[in-house]
Protein backbone atom coordinates (compact mmCIF):
# COMPACT_ATOMS: atom_id res chain seq x y z
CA UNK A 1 0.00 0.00 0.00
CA UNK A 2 1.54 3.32 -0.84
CA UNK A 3 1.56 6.23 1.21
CA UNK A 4 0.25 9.53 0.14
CA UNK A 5 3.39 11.40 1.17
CA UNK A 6 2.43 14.40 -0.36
CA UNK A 7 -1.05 14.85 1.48
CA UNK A 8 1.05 13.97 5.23
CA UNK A 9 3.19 17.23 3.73
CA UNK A 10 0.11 19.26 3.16
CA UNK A 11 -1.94 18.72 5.84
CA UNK A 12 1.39 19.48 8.50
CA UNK A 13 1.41 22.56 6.16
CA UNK A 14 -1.84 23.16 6.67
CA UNK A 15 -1.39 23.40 10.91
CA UNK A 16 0.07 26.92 9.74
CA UNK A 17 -2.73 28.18 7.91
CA UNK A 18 -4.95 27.12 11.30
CA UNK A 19 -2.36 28.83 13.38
CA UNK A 20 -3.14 32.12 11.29
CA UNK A 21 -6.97 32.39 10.68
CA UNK A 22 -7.04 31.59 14.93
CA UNK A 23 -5.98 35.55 14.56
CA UNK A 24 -8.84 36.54 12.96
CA UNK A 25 -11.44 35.51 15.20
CA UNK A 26 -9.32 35.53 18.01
CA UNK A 27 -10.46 38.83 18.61
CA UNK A 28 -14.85 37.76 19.26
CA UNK A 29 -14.05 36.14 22.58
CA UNK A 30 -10.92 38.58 23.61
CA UNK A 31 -12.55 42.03 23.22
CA UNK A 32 -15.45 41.27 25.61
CA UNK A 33 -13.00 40.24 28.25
CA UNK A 34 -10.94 43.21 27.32
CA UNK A 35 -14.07 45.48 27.82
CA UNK A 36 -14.54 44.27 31.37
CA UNK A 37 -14.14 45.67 34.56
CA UNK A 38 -13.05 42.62 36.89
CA UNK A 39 -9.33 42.32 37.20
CA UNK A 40 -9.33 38.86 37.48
CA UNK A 41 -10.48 38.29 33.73
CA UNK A 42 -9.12 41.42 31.92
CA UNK A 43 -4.82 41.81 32.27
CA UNK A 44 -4.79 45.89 31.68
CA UNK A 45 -6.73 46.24 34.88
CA UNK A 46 -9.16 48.62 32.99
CA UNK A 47 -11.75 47.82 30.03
CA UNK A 48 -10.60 49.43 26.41
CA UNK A 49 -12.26 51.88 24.57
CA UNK A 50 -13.67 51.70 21.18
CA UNK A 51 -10.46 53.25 19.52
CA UNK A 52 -8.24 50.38 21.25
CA UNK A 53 -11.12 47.91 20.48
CA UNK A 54 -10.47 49.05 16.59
CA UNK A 55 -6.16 48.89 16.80
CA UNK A 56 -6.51 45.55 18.16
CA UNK A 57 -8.85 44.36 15.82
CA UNK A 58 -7.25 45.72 12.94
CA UNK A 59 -3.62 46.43 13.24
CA UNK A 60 -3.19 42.98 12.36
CA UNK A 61 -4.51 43.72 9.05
CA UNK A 62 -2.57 46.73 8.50
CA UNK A 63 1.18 45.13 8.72
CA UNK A 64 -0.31 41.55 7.18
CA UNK A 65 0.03 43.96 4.33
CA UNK A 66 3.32 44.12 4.41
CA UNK A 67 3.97 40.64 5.63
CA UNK A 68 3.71 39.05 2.29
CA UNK A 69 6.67 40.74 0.95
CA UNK A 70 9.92 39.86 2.90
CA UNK A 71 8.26 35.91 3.85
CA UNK A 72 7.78 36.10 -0.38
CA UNK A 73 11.37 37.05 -1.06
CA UNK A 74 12.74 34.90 1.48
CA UNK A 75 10.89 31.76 -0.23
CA UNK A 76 12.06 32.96 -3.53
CA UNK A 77 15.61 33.38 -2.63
CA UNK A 78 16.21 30.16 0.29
CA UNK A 79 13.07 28.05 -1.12
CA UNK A 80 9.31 27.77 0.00
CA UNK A 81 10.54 25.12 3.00
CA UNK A 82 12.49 28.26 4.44
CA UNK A 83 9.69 30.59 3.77
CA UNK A 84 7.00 28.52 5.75
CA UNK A 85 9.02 27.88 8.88
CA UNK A 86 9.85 31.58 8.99
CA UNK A 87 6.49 32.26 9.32
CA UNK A 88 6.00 30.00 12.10
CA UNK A 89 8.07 32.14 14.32
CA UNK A 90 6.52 35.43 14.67
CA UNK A 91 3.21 33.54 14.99
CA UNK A 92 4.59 31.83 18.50
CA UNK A 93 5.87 34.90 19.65
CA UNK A 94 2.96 36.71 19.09
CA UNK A 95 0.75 34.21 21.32
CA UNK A 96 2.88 34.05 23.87
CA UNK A 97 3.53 37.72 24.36
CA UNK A 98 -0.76 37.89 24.17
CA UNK A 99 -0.42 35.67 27.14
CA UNK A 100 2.14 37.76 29.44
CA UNK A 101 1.06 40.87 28.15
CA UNK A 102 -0.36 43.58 30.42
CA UNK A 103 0.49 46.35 28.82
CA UNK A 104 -2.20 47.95 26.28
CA UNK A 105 1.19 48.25 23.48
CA UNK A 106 2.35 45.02 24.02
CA UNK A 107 -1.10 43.65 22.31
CA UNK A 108 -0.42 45.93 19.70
CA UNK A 109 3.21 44.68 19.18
CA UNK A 110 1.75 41.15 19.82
CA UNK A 111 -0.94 41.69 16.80
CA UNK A 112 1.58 43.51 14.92
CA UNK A 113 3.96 40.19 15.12
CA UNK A 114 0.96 38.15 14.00
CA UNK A 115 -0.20 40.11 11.35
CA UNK A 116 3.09 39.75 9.66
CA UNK A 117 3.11 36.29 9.98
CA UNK A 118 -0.43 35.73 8.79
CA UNK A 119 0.32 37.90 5.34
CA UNK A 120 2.95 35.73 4.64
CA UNK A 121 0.91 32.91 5.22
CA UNK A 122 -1.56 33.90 2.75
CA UNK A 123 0.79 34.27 0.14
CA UNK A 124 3.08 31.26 0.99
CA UNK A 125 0.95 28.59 1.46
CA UNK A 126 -1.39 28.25 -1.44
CA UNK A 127 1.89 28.38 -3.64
CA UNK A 128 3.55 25.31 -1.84
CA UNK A 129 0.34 23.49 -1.70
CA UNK A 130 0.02 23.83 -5.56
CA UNK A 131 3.76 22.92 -6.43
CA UNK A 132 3.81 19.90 -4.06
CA UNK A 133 0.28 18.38 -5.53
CA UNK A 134 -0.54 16.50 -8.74
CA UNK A 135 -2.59 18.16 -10.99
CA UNK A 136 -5.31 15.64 -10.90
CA UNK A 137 -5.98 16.89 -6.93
CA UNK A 138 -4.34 20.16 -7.45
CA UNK A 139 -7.69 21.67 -7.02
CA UNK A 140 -8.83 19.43 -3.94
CA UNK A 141 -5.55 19.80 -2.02
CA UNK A 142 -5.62 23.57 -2.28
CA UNK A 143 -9.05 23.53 -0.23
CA UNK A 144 -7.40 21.49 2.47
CA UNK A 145 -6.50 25.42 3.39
CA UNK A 146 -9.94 26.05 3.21
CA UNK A 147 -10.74 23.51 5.93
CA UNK A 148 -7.76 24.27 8.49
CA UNK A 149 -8.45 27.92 7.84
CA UNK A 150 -12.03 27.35 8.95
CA UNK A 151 -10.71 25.04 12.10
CA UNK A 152 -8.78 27.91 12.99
CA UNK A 153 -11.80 30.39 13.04
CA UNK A 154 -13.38 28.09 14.92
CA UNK A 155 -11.38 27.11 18.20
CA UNK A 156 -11.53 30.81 19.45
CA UNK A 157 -15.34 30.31 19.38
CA UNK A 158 -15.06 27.03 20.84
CA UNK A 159 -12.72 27.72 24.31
CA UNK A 160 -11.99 31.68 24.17
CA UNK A 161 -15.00 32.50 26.02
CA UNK A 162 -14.27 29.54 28.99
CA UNK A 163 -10.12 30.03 29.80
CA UNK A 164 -8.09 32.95 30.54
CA UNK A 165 -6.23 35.38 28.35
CA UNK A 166 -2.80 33.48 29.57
CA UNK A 167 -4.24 29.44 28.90
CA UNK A 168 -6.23 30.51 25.99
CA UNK A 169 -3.10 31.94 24.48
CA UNK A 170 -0.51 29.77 25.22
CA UNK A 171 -2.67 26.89 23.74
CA UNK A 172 -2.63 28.81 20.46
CA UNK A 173 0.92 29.32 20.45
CA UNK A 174 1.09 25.53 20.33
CA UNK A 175 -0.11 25.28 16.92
CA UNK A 176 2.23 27.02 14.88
CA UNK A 177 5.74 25.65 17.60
CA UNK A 178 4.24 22.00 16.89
CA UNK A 179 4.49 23.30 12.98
CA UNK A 180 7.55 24.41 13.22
CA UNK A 181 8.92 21.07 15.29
CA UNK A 182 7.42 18.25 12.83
CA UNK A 183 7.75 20.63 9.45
CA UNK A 184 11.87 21.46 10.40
CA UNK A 185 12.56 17.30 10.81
CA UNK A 186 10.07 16.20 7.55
CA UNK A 187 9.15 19.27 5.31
CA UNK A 188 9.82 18.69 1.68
CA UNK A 189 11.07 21.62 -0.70
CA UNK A 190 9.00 22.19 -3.88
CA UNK A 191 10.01 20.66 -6.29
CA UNK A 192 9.10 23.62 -8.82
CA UNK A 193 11.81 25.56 -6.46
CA UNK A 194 14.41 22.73 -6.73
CA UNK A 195 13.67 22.81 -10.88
CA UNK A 196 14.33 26.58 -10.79
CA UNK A 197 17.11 26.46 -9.21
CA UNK A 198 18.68 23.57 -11.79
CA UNK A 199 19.17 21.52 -8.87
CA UNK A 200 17.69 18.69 -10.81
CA UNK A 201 18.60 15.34 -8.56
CA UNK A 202 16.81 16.68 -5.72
CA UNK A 203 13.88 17.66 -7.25
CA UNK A 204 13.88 13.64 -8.44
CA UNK A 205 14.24 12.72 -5.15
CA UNK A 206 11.87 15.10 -3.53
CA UNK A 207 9.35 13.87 -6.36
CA UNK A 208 10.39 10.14 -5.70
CA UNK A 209 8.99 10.57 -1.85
CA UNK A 210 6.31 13.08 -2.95
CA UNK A 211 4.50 10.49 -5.45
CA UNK A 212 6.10 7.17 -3.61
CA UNK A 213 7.26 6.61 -7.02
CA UNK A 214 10.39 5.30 -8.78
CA UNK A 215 12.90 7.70 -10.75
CA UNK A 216 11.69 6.76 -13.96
CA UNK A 217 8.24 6.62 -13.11
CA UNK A 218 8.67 10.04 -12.18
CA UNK A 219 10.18 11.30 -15.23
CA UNK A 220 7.11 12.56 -17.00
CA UNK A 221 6.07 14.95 -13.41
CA UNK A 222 9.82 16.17 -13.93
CA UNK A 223 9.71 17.12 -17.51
CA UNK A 224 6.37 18.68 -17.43
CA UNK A 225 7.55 21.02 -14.84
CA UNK A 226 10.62 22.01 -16.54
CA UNK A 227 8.51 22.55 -19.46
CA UNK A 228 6.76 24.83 -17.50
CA UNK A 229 9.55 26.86 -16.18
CA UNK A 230 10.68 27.36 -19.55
CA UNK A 231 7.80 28.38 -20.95
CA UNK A 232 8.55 31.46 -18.00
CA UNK A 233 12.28 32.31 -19.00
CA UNK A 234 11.27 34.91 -21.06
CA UNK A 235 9.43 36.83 -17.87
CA UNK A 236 11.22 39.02 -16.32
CA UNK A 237 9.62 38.26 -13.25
CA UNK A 238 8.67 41.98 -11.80
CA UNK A 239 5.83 43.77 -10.69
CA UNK A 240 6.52 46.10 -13.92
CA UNK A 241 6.34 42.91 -16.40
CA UNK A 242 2.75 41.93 -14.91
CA UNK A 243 1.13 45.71 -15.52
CA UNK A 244 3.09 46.09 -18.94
CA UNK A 245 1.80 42.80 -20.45
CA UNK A 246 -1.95 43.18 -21.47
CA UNK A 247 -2.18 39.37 -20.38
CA UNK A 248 -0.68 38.91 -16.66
CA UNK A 249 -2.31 42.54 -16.18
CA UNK A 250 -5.78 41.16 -17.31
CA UNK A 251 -5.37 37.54 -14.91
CA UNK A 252 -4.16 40.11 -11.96
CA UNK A 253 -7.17 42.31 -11.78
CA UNK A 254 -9.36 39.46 -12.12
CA UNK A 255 -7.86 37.99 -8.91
CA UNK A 256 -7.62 41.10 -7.29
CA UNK A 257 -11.22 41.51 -7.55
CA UNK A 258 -12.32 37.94 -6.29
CA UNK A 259 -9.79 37.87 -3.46
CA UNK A 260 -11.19 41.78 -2.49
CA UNK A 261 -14.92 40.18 -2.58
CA UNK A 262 -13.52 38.15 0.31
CA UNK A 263 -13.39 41.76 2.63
CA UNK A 264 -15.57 43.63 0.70
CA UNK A 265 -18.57 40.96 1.43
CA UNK A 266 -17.30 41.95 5.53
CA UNK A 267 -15.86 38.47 6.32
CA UNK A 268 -13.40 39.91 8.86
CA UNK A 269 -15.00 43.00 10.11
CA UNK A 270 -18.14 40.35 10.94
CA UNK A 271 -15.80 37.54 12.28
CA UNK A 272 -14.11 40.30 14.53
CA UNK A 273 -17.20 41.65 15.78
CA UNK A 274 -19.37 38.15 15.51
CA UNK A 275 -20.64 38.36 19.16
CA UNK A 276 -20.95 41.96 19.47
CA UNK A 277 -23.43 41.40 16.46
CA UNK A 278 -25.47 38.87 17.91
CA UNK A 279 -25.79 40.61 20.98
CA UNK A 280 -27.02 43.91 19.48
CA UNK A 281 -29.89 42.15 17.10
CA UNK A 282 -31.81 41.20 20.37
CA UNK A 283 -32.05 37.22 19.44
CA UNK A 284 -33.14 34.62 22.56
CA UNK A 285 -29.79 33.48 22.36
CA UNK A 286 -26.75 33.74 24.22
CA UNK A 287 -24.32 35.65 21.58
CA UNK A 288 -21.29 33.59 22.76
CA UNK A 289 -23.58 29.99 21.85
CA UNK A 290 -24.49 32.05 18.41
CA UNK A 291 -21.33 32.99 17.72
CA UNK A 292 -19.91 29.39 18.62
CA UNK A 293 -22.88 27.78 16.18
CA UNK A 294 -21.49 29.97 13.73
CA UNK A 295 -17.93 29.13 13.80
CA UNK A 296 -19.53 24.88 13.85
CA UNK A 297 -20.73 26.01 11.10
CA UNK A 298 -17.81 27.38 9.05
CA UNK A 299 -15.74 24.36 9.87
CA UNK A 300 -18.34 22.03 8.06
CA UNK A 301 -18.74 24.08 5.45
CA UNK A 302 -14.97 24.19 4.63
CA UNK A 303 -15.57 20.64 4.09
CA UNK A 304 -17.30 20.84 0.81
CA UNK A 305 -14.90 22.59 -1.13
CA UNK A 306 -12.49 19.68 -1.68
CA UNK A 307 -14.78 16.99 -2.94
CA UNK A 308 -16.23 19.24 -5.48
CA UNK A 309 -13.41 21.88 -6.58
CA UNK A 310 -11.87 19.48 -9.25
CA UNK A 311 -15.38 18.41 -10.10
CA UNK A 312 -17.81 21.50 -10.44
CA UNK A 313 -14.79 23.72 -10.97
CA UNK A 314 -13.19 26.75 -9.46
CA UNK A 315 -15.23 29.14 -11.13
CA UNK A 316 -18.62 27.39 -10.50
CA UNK A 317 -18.02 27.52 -6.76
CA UNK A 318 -16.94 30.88 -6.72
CA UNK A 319 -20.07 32.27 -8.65
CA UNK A 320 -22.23 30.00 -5.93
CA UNK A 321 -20.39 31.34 -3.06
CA UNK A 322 -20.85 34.75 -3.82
CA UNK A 323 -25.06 34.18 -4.84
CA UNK A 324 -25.16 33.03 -1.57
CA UNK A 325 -23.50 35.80 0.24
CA UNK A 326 -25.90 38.07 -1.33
CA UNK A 327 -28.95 36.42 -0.10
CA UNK A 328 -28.07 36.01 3.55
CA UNK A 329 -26.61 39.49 3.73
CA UNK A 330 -29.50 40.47 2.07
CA UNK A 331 -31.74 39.13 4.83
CA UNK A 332 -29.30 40.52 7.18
CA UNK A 333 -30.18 44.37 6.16
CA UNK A 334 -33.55 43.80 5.80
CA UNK A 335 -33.86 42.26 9.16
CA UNK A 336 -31.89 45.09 10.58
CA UNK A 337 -33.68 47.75 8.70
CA UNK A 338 -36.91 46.64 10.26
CA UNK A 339 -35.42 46.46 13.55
CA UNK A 340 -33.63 49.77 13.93
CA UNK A 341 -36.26 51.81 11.33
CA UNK A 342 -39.43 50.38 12.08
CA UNK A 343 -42.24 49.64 14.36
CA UNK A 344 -42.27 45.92 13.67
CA UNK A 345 -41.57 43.56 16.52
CA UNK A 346 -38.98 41.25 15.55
CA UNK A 347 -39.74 38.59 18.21
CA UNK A 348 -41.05 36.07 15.26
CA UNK A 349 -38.03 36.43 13.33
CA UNK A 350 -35.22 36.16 16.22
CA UNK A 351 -33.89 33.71 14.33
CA UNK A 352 -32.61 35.58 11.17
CA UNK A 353 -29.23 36.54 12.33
CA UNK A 354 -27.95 33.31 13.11
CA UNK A 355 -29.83 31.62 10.38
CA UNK A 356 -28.42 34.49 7.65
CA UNK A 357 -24.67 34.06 9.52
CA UNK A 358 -24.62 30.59 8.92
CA UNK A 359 -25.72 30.87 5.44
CA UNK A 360 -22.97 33.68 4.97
CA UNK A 361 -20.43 31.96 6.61
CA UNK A 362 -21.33 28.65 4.40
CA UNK A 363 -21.49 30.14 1.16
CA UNK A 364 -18.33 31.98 1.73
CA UNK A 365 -16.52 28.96 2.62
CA UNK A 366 -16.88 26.91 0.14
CA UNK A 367 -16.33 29.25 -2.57
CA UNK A 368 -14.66 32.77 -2.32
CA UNK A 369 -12.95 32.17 0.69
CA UNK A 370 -10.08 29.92 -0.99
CA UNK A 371 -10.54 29.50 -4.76
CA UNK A 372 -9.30 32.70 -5.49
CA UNK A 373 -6.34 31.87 -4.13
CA UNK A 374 -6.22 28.33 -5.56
CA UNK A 375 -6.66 30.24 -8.93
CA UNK A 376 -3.43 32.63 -8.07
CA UNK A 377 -1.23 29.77 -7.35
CA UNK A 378 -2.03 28.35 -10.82
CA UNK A 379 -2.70 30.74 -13.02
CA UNK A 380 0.44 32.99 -13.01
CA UNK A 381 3.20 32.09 -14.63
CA UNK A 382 5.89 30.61 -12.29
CA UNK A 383 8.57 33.64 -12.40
CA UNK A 384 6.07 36.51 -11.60
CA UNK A 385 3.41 34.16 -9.42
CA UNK A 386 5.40 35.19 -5.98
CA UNK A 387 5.53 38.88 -6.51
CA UNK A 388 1.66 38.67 -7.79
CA UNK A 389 0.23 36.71 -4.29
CA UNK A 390 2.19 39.14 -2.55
CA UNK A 391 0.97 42.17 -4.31
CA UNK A 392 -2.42 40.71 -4.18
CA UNK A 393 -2.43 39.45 -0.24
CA UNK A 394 -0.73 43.46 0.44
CA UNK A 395 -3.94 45.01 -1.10
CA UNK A 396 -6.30 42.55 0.55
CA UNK A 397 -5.14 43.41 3.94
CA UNK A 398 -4.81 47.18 3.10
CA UNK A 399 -8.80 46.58 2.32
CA UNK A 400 -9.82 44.24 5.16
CA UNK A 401 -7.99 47.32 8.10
CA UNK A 402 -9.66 49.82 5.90
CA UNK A 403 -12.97 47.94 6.81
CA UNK A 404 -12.57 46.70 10.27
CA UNK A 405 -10.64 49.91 11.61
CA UNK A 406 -14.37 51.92 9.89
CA UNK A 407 -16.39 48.96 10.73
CA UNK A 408 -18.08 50.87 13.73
CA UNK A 409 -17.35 54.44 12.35
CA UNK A 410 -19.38 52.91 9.06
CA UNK A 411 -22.13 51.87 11.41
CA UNK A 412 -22.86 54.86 13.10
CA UNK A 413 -23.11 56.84 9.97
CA UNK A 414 -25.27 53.96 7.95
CA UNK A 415 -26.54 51.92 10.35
CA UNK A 416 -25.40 47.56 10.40
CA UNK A 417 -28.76 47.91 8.23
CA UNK A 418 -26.66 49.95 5.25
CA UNK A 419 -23.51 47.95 6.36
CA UNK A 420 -24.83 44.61 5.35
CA UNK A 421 -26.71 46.15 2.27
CA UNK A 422 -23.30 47.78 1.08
CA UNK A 423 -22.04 44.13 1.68
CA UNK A 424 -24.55 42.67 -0.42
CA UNK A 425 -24.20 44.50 -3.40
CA UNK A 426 -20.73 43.52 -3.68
CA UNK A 427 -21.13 40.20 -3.46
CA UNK A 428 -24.02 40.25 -6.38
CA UNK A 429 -21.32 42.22 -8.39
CA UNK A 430 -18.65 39.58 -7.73
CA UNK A 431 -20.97 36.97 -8.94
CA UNK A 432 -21.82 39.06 -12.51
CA UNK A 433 -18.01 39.57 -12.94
CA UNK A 434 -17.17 36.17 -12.06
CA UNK A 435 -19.59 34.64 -14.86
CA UNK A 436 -17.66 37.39 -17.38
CA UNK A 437 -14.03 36.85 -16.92
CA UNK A 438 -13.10 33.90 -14.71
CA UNK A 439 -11.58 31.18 -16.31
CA UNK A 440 -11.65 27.38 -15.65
CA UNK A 441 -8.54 25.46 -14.74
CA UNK A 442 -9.25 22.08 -12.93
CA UNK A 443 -7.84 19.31 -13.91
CA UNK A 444 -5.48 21.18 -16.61
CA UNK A 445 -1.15 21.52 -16.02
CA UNK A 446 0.41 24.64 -15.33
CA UNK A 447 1.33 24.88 -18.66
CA UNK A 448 -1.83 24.22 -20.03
CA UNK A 449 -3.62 27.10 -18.04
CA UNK A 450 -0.82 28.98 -19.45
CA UNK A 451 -1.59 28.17 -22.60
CA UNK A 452 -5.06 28.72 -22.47
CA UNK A 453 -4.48 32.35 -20.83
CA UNK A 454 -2.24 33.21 -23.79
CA UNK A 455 -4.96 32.21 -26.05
CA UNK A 456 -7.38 34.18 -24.11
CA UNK A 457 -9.92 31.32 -24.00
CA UNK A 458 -12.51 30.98 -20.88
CA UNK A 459 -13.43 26.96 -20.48
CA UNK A 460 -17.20 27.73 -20.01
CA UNK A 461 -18.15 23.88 -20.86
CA UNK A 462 -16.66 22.86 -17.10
CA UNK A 463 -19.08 25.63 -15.63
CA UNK A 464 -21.87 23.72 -17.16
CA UNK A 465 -20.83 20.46 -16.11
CA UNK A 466 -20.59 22.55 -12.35
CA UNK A 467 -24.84 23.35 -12.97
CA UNK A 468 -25.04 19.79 -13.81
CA UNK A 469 -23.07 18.06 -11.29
CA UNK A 470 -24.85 20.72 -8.64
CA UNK A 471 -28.43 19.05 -10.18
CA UNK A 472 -27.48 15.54 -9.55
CA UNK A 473 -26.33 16.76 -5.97
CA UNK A 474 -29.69 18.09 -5.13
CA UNK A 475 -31.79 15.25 -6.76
């Protein structure tokens, strides 16, 4: 029986992309506790105000910005291995310090620390994943980010509200140290890295464990990849070469878009403030259970995405995902709306915010929240794909501080009625766009998604094999 060494290396991978998205909701249970008065729960002694609430929520956005750029370099210049245990490091020391800390600054430096870690992350880990796995489940493998992303949104939910700052913290910082412990002794380098460098007998050998292969059976992997890295010596492999050429300039703003949708539909500025919400929309239920219920239900729906990425297709589950982000944020305004601007009880309908949550949190999941970047770790050609994830991931963060730092400035002016409404409508426009210009890829080679960019040709046919397949799921 052979081993699937390559899914072992992706799924210890995949503890770092858990150890990052822990950041993101980390914040729903920590705030609260922040916000209170009793000593013996919050470190600083005295509760925050809403400006601090804002800088801790969203100064890790701010430098994740600038996180993908040195952890980007350093994987292009000492390989994607060195990249990913880089990023391990800042993650550690930001938990920790969050547990010591009682100093106001040293949760900024702490989320600071993280937020560079987690922007390296983003643009790291979808590239290993896609060098490391075959290109039959190229597609599939990619989501397994999806599902430890979503397993990181979800612990916060499921023990921040019952330990202490210190345990609660110090079990996080586990995560990314037993990463760094089991990924230093049995890590594998990408073998697109190895090629690249012309450091060909590793790259065999790498491939050889990767596949549990023999050399020669292995021969036809190897020589599709160098095929594929020569198809890129003519890049110049710079930021300048992407916007100059009509082509790379044209895939960029597509993915720019779909990975924006991702803040611009409120994921973080909702997953930061997920109990706060609950508690304002006056539902029966406790808004620690809701939010909790919520996070269940992101880690199931993460599920989804890899049995049906490599057979609906990336751009089928991205136009899905984003239809159903519009209706349940949808329902979200309107049920605001008639709470905050009319006369209408709302005791019959308690249950829309946790129903429309769920619904948001499922359809993003399975869709937006990691095709896009599935699509950037395929669809750029190997010598400019580092500096475009980075650019990408630096603009997405830039976005998601810009709308968590406003997220309660926004409010106040608009009301969480016009918040979700404004949400909405992106998400609707997402899904338009995404039936224009996004292309298929699954189940093609890096060189032939190449190819089929150069030729400017959208594979619509796999988008109606999606509708189909999506038919036989519901009959």
């Amino acid at each position: 029986m052979k081993i699937d060494r390559d899914l072992i290396a992706i799924f210890i991978v995949d503890l770092l992309a858990t150890s990052g998205d822990i950041a993101l909701s980390w914040t729903s249970p920590m705030l609260p506790k922040l916000q209170s008065n009793d000593s013996s729960i919050n470190p600083l002694g005295r509760p925050i105000t809403k400006d601090e609430d804002s800088w801790i929520a969203s100064l890790l956005n701010i430098v994740a910005a600038v996180g993908s750029f040195p952890f980007s370099i350093i994987a292009d210049k000492f390989g994607r291995r060195i990249g990913l245990i880089a990023i391990a490091v800042p993650f550690i020391v930001s938990y920790l310090t969050l547990a010591m800390a009682k100093n106001l600054y040293w949760y900024y430096f702490a989320r600071a620390i993280g937020g560079l870690a987690i922007g390296g992350g983003y643009a790291l880990l979808p590239l290993y994943i896609a060098e490391v796995s075959k290109d039959s489940n190229r597609g599939a493998m990619s989501q397994t980010l999806n599902v430890f992303w979503a397993i990181g949104n979800f612990i916060p939910y499921a023990i921040g509200p019952f330990i202490s700052i210190f345990w609660f913290n110090v079990i996080l910082a586990c995560l990314p140290a037993s990463f760094l412990v089991i990924f230093s002794i049995s890590g594998p380098e990408s073998p697109y890295y190895l090629v690249k460098r012309n450091k060909i007998r590793e790259a065999e050998n790498v491939l050889m464990k990767l596949r549990s292969k023999s050399r020669d059976e292995i021969q036809s992997e190897l020589s599709c990849i160098k095929t594929n890295l020569k198809q890129d010596d003519n890049q110049q492999g710079s930021f300048f070469d992407i916007l100059t050429n009509r082509k790379l300039l044209k895939i960029f703003i597509m993915c720019l878009i779909l990975v924006l949708t991702q803040e611009l539909s409120g994921f973080c500025a909702i997953m930061y403030h997920l109990e706060m919400i609950f508690a304002v929309s006056g539902t029966n239920l406790d808004s620690g259970v809701c939010a909790l219920i919520v996070g269940f239900a992101s880690m199931i729906s993460s599920l989804i995405s890899p049995c049906l990425i490599d057979r609906a297709g990336r751009r089928f589950l991205i136009i899905s995902s984003c239809i159903g982000m519009f209706l349940a944020l949808a329902l979200l305004s309107i049920f605001f709306y008639i709470q905050d601007e009319t006369d209408i009880s709302i005791n019959y309908i308690f249950w829309v915010p946790i129903f429309s949550l769920i619904l948001y949190i499922f359809s993003f999941n399975f869709g937006i929240c990691c095709v896009p970047w599935t699509l950037i770790s395929e669809i750029f050609p190997t010598n400019v794909k580092h500096i475009a994830a980075s650019s990408i991931t630096s603009i997405t963060w830039i976005t998601s501080f810009l709308t968590t730092s406003y997220y309660n400035t926004i409010n106040s002016w608009i009301g969480l009625s016009g918040t979700f409404c404004f949400y909405s409508l992106f998400c609707i426009f997402a899904a338009i766009y995404s039936t224009i210009a996004v292309p298929e890829t699954k189940n093609k080679s890096f060189s032939e998604i190449q190819e089929m960019i150069q030729n400017g040709k959208v594979d619509r046919k796999t988008y109606v094999e999606g509708e189909i397949l999506l038919h036989e799921i519901k009959t």
